[in-house]
Protein backbone atom coordinates (compact mmCIF):
# COMPACT_ATOMS: atom_id res chain seq x y z
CA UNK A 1 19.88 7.31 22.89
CA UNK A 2 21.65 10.06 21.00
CA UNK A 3 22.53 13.07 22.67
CA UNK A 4 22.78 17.00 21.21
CA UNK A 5 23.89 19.95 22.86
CA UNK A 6 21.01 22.31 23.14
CA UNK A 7 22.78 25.19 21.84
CA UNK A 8 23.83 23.96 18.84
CA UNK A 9 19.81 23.53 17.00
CA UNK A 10 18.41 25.63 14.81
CA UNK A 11 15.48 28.04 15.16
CA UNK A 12 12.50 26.14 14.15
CA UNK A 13 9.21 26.81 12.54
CA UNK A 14 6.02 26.94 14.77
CA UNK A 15 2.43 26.35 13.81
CA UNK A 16 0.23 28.28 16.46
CA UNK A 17 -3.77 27.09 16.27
CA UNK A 18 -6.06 29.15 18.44
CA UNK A 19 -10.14 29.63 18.42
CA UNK A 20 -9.52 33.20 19.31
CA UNK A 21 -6.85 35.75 17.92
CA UNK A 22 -6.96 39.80 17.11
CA UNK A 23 -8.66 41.48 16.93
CA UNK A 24 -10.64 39.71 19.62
CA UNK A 25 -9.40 40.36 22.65
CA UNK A 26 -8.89 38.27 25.74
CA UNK A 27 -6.23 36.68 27.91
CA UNK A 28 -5.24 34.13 25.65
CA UNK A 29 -4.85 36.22 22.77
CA UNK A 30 -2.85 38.20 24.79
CA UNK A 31 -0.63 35.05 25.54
CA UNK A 32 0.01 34.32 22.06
CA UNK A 33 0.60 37.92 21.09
CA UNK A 34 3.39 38.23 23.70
CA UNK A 35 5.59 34.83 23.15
CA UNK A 36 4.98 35.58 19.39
CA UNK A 37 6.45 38.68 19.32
CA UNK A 38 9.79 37.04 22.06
CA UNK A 39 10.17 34.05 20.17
CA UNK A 40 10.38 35.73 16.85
CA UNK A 41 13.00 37.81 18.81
CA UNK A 42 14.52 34.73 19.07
CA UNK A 43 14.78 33.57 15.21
CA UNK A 44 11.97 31.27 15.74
CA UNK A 45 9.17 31.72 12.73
CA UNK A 46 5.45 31.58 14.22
CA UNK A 47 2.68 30.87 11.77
CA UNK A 48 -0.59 31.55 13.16
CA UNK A 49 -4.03 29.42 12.06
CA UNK A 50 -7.00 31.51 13.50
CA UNK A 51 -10.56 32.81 13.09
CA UNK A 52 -11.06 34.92 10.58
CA UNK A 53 -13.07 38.38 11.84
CA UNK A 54 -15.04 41.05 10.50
CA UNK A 55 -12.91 43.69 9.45
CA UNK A 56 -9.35 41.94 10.25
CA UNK A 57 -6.91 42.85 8.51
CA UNK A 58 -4.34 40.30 5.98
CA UNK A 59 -1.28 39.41 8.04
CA UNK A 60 1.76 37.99 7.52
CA UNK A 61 2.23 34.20 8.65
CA UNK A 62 -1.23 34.62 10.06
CA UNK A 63 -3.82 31.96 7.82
CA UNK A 64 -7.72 32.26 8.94
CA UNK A 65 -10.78 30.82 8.41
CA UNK A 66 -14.07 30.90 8.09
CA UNK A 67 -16.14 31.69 10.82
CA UNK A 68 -19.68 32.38 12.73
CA UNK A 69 -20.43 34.39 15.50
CA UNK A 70 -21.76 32.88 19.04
CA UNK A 71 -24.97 32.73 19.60
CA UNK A 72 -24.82 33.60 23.16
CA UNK A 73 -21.40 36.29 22.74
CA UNK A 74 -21.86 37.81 18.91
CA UNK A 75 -18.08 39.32 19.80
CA UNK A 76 -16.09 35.49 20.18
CA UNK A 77 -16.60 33.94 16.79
CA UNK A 78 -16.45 30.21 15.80
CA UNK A 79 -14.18 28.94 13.73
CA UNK A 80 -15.10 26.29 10.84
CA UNK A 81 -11.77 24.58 10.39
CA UNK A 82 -12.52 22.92 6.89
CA UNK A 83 -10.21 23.32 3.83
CA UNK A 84 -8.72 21.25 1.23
CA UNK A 85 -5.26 23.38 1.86
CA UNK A 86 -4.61 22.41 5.34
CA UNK A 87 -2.25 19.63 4.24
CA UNK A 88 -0.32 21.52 1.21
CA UNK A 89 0.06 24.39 3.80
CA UNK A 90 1.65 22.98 6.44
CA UNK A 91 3.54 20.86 4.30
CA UNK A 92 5.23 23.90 2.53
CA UNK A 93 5.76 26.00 5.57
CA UNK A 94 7.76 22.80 6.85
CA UNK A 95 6.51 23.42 10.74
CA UNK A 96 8.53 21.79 13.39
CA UNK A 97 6.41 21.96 15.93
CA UNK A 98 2.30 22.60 16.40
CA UNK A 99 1.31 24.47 19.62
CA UNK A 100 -2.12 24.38 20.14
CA UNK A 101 -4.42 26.72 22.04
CA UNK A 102 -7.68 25.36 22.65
CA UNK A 103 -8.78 21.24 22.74
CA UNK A 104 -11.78 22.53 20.60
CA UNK A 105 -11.87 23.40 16.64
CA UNK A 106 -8.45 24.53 16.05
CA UNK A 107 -7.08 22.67 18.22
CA UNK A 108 -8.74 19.11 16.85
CA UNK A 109 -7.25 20.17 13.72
CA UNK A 110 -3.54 20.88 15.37
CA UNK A 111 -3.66 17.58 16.63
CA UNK A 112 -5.21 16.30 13.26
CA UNK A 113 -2.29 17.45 11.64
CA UNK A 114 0.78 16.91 13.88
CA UNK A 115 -0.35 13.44 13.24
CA UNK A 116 -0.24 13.01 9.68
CA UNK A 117 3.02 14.49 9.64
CA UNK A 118 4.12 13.06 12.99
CA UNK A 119 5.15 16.64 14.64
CA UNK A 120 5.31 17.56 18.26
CA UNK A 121 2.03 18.20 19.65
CA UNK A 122 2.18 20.89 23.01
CA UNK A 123 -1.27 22.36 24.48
CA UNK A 124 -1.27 25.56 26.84
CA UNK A 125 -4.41 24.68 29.07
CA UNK A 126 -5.12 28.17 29.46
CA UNK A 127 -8.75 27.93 30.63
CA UNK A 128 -11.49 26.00 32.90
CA UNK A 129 -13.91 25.16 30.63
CA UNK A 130 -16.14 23.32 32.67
CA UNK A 131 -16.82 27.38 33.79
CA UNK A 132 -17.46 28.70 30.82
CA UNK A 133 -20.48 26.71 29.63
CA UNK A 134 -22.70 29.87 29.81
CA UNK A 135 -21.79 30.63 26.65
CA UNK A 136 -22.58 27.81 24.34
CA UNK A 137 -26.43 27.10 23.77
CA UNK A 138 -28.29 25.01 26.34
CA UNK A 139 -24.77 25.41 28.32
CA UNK A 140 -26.09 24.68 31.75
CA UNK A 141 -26.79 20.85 30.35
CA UNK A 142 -24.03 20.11 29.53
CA UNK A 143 -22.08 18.27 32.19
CA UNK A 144 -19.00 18.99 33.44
CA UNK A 145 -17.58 15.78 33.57
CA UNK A 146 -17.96 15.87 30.13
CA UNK A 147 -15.93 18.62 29.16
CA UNK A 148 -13.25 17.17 31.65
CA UNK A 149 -13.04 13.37 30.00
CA UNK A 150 -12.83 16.17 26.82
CA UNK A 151 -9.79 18.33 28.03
CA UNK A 152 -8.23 14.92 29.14
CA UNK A 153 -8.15 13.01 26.03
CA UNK A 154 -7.54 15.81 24.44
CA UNK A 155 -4.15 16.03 26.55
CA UNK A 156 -3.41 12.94 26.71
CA UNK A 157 -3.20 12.82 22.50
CA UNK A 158 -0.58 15.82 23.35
CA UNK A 159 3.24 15.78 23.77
CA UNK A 160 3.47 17.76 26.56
CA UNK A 161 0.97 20.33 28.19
CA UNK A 162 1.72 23.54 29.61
CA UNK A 163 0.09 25.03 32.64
CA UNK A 164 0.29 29.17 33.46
CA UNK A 165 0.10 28.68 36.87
CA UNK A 166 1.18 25.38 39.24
CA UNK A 167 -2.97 25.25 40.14
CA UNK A 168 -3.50 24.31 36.65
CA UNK A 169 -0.27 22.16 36.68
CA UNK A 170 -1.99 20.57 39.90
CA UNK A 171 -5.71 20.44 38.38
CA UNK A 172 -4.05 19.16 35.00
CA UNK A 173 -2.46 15.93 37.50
CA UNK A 174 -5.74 15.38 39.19
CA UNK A 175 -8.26 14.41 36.24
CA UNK A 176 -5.62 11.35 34.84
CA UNK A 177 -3.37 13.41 32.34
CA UNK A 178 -0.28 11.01 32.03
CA UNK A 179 1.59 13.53 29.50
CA UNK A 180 4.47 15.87 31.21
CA UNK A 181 3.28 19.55 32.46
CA UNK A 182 5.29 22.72 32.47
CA UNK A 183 4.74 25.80 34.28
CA UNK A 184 4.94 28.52 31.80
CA UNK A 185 3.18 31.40 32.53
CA UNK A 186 2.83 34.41 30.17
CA UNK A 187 4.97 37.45 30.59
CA UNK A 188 5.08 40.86 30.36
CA UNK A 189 7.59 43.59 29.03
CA UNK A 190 8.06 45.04 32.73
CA UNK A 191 9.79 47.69 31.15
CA UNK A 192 6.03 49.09 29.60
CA UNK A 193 4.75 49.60 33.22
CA UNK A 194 7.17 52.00 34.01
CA UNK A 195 7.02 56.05 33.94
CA UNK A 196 3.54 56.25 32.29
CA UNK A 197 1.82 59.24 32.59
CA UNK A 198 -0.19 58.77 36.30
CA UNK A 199 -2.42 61.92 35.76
CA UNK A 200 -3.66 60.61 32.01
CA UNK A 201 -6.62 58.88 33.87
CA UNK A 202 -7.82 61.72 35.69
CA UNK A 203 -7.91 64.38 32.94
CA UNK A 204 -9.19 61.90 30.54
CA UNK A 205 -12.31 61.22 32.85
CA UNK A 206 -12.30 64.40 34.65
CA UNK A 207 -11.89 62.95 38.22
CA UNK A 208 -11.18 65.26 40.62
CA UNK A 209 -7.61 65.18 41.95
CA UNK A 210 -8.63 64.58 45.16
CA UNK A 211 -10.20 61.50 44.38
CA UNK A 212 -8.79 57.97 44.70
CA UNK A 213 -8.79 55.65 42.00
CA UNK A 214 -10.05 51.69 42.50
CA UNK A 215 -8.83 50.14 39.13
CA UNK A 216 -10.61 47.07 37.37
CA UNK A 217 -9.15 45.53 34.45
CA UNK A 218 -10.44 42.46 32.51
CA UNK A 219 -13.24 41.43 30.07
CA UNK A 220 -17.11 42.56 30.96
CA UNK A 221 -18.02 39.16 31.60
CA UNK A 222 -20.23 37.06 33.87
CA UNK A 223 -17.74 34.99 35.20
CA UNK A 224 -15.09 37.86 36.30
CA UNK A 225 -17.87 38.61 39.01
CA UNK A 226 -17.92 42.33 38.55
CA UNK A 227 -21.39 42.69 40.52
CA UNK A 228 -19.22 41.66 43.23
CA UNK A 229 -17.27 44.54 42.74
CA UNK A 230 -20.01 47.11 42.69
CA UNK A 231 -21.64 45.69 45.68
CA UNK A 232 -18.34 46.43 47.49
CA UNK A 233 -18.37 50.40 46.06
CA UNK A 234 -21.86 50.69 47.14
CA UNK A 235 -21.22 49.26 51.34
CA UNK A 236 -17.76 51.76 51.00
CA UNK A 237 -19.48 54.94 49.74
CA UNK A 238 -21.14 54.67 52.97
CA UNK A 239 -18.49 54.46 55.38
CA UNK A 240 -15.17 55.11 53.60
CA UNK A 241 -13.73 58.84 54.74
CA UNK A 242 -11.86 59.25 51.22
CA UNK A 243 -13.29 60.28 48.14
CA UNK A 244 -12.75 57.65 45.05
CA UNK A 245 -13.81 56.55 41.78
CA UNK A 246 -13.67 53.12 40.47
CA UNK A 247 -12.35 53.23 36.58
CA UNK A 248 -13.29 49.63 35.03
CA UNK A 249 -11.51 49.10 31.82
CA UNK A 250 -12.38 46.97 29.17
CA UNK A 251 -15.71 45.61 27.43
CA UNK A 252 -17.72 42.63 26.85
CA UNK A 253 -20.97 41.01 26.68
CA UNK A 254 -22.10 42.25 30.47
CA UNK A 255 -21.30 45.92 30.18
CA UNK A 256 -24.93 47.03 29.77
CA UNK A 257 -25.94 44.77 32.76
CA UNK A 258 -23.39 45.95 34.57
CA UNK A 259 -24.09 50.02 34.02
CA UNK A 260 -28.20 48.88 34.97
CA UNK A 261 -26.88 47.74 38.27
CA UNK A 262 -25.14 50.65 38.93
CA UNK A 263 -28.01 53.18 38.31
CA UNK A 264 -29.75 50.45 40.02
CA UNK A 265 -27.27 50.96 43.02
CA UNK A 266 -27.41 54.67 42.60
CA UNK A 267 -23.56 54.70 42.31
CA UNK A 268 -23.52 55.68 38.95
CA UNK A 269 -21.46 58.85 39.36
CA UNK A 270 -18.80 57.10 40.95
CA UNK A 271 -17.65 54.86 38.22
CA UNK A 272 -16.56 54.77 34.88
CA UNK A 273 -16.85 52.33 32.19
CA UNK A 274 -13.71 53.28 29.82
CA UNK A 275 -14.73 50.57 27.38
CA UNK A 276 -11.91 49.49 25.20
CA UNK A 277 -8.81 50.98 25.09
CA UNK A 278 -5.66 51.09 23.32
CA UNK A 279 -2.66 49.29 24.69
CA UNK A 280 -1.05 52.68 25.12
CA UNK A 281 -4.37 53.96 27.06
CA UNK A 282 -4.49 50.65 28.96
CA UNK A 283 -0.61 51.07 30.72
CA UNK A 284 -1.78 54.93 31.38
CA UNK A 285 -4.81 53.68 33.08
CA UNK A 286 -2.51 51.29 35.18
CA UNK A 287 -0.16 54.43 36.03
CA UNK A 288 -3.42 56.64 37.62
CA UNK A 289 -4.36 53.62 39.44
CA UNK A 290 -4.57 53.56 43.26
CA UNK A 291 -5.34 50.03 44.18
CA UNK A 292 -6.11 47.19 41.77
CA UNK A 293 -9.28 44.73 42.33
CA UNK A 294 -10.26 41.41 41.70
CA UNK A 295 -12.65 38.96 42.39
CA UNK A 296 -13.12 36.23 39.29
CA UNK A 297 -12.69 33.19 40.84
CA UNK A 298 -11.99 31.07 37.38
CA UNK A 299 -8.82 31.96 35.93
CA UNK A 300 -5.82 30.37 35.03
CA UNK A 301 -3.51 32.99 35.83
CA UNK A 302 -4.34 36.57 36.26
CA UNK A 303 -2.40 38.24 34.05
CA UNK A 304 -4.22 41.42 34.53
CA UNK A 305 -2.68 41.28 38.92
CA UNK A 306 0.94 41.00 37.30
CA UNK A 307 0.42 43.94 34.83
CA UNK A 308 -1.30 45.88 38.36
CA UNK A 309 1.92 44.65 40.56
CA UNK A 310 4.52 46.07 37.47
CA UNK A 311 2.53 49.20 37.82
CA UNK A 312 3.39 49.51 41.52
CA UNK A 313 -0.40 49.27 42.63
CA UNK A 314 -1.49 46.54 45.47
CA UNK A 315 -4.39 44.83 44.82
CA UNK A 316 -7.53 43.50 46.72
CA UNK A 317 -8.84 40.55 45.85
CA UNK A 318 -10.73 37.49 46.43
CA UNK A 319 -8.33 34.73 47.46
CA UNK A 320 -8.46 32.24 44.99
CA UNK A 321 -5.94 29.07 43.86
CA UNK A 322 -4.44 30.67 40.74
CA UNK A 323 -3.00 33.55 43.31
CA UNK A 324 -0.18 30.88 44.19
CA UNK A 325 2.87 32.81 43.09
CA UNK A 326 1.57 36.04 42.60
CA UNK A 327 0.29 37.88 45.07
CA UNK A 328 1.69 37.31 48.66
CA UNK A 329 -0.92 38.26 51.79
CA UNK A 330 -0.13 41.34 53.56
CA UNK A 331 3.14 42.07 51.36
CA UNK A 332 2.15 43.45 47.27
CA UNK A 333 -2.00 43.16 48.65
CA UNK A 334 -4.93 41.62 50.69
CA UNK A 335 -6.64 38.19 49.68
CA UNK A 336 -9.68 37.67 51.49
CA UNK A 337 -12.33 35.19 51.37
CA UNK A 338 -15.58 37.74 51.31
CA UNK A 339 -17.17 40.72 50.77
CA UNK A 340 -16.91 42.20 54.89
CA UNK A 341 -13.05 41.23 54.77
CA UNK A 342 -12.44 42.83 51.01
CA UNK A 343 -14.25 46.19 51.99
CA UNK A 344 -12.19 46.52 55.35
CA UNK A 345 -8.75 45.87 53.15
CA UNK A 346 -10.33 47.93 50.89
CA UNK A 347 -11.04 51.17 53.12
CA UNK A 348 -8.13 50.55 54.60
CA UNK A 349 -6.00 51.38 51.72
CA UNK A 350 -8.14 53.97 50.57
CA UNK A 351 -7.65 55.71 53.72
CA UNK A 352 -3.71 54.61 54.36
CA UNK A 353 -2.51 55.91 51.26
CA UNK A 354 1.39 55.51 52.57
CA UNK A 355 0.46 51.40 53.39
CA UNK A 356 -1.08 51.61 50.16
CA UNK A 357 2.37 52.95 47.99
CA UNK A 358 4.42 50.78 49.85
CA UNK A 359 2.70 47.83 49.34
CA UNK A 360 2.68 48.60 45.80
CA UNK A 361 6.33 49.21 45.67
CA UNK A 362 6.91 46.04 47.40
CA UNK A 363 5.11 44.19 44.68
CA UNK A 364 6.49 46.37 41.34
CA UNK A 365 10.05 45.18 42.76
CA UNK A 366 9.15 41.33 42.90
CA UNK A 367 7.76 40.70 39.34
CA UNK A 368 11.09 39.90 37.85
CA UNK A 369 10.10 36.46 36.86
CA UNK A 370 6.94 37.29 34.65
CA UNK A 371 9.69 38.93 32.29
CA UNK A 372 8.16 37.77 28.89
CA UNK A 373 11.71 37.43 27.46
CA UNK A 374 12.71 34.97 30.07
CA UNK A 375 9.73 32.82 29.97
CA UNK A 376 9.67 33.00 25.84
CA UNK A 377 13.21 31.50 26.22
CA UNK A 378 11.97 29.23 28.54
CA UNK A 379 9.08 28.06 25.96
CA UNK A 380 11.40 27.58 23.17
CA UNK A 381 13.43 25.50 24.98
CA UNK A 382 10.76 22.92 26.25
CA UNK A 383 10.20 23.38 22.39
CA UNK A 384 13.60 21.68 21.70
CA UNK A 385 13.61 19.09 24.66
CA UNK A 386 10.10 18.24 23.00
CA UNK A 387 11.51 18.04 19.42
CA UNK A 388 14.14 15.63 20.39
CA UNK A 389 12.47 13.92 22.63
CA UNK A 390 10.37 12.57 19.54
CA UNK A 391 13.23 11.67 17.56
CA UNK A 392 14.76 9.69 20.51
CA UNK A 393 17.61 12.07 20.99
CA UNK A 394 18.84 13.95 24.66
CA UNK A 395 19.84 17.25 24.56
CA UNK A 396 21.76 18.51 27.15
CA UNK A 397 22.62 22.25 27.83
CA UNK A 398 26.63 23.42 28.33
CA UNK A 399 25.44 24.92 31.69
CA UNK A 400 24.49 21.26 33.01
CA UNK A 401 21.04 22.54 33.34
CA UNK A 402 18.20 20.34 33.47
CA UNK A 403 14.17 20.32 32.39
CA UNK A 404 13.92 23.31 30.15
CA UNK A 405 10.66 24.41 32.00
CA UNK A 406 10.92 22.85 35.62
């Protein structure tokens, strides 16, 4: 076998395909977003093959297509991945590599054509499906051992597959996947969490400065388990010595539901529903946060508890397998296994605010290794070993350093 010295290759051209991209917005837009923008950083050229949206705007490197709303989510759109240019175009963009997003539509056609022109094929398995079948039509019959032989054949058609959290790396090895995994989580710019205005949130919503502030972040979906949430606000109101408000940020399909159970609640007046915000808004909203909350049981990584722990908030949440490697028990937060254990962490911290800073200190200062410029240069080089690997050469890195993403 040949061998290279890592160092030495050129930056390479990158086909991204994704059933989701801007201006949708959702965690794994937000994953391509972020290594697009450090891998660009790093000479790398990303071309983007996407959805195309009401009212989205013509982008550079970006190529969409047609597509239909969901019937059950008229906000996540469908893409029809039919043209008579796919060939021509990623012929003349000369892609090195294809990085697919989803197993689904755009992803069938990644794999479709890294194998006409025999490219590297890598999947980020950035979601449980077998969760999510809510949202397609007559969802709750389809089985979920169907979706699984799915996501497996899918992967095993696949170069290499990369997990954001060692859960996912561990589910991934469970269901017969015999294609490497990577950990490679998505980062942040830890720099953006720092110094943001902390009294933003409570002019903009006219909460009282007296008040604490319980901070949600995250999609208004069924499966983040926001009732959850308000059942906990409605048990504290009654016994918690503190004054608060809980802020949730974001939107989605269950916001109206989710207000109608809070005038159902009577706890209307002590939350707010900021909707959408900008990205600016959303790191000011991070900086008036007290303590961060959680309690979706189905993700893949959380990004939303790193961006809280950069921010120098703890968090509460329901202890769940994705947590490995981000939140620690008792040190940056609580995990707790139900709703009498998350209200006493909760009230605790409302009414310990000096526990409460500390612990959020504790976690701002270990979040080092969500950098997003480490882990995009971490990505691009499990995109050489990948390259190479496929033309039966070994690279090997001056600092005698082994697997790229291991």
């Amino acid at each position: 076998m040949l061998k290279i010295e890592l160092e030495s290759l050129p930056q390479l051209n990158i086909g991204i395909f994704t059933d989701s991209y801007r201006p949708y917005v959702s965690g794994v837009v937000r994953s391509i977003e972020t290594f697009r923008r450090d891998l660009e950083r790093l000479g790398h050229r990303i071309f983007v093959f996407a959805p195309d949206y009401p009212g989205a705007k013509p982008e550079k490197n970006v190529f969409r297509y047609l597509s239909l709303p969901a019937p059950t989510q008229p906000d996540f759109f469908f893409p029809i991945p039919l043209s008579f240019r796919h060939s021509s175009v990623v012929n003349s963009i000369q892609l090195d590599i294809i990085h697919v997003h989803t197993p689904f539509l755009m992803g069938t056609l990644g794999a479709a054509m890294a194998r006409r022109f025999n490219l590297p094929l890598l999947f980020t398995y950035h979601t449980l499906y077998q969760n999510y079948t809510h949202y397609v039509p007559m969802g709750r019959s389809i089985s979920n051992q169907l979706i699984k032989r799915w996501n497996k054949n899918f992967c095993n058609r696949c170069d290499l597959i990369i997990a954001p959290s060692l859960f996912v790396k561990k589910l991934i090895g469970e269901t017969g996947v015999n294609k490497p995994v990577h950990v490679i989580p998505t980062g942040l710019n830890l720099e953006e969490y720092h110094g943001n205005d902390q009294i933003w949130l409570k002019k903009r919503y006219n909460i009282d400065s007296r008040e604490r502030i319980i901070l949600h972040v995250g999609r208004l979906a069924r499966e983040k388990n926001i009732g959850f949430i308000l059942d906990i606000v409605e048990e504290l109101l009654l016994n918690c010595l503190v004054p608060f408000k809980l802020v949730i940020v974001g939107s989605g399909p269950a916001e109206n539901e989710l207000k109608l159970l809070c005038r159902q609640k009577n706890i209307e007046n002590h939350v707010i529903f900021t909707g959408q915000v900008t990205h600016d808004e959303l790191l000011k909203c991070y900086a008036g946060g007290d303590i961060f909350v959680f309690a979706s049981r189905t993700e893949t990584q959380g990004i939303v508890l790193i961006e809280a722990k950069a921010s120098g908030m703890p968090t509460v949440a329901l202890d769940a397998p994705c947590m490995d490697g981000i939140l620690t028990n008792g040190k940056d937060g609580y995990l707790v296994q139900n709703k009498e254990a998350f209200i006493d962490k909760l009230g605790f911290l409302l009414e310990n605010g000096d526990r409460s800073r500390e612990m959020g200190n504790y976690g701002r200062n270990n979040t080092i290794s969500f950098s997003a410029p480490f882990l995009a240069e971490k990505l691009s080089r499990t995109y050489y070993y990948t390259l190479l690997k496929k033309k039966n050469i070994q690279p090997f890195e001056k600092t005698g350093a082994g697997s790229p993403a291991e």
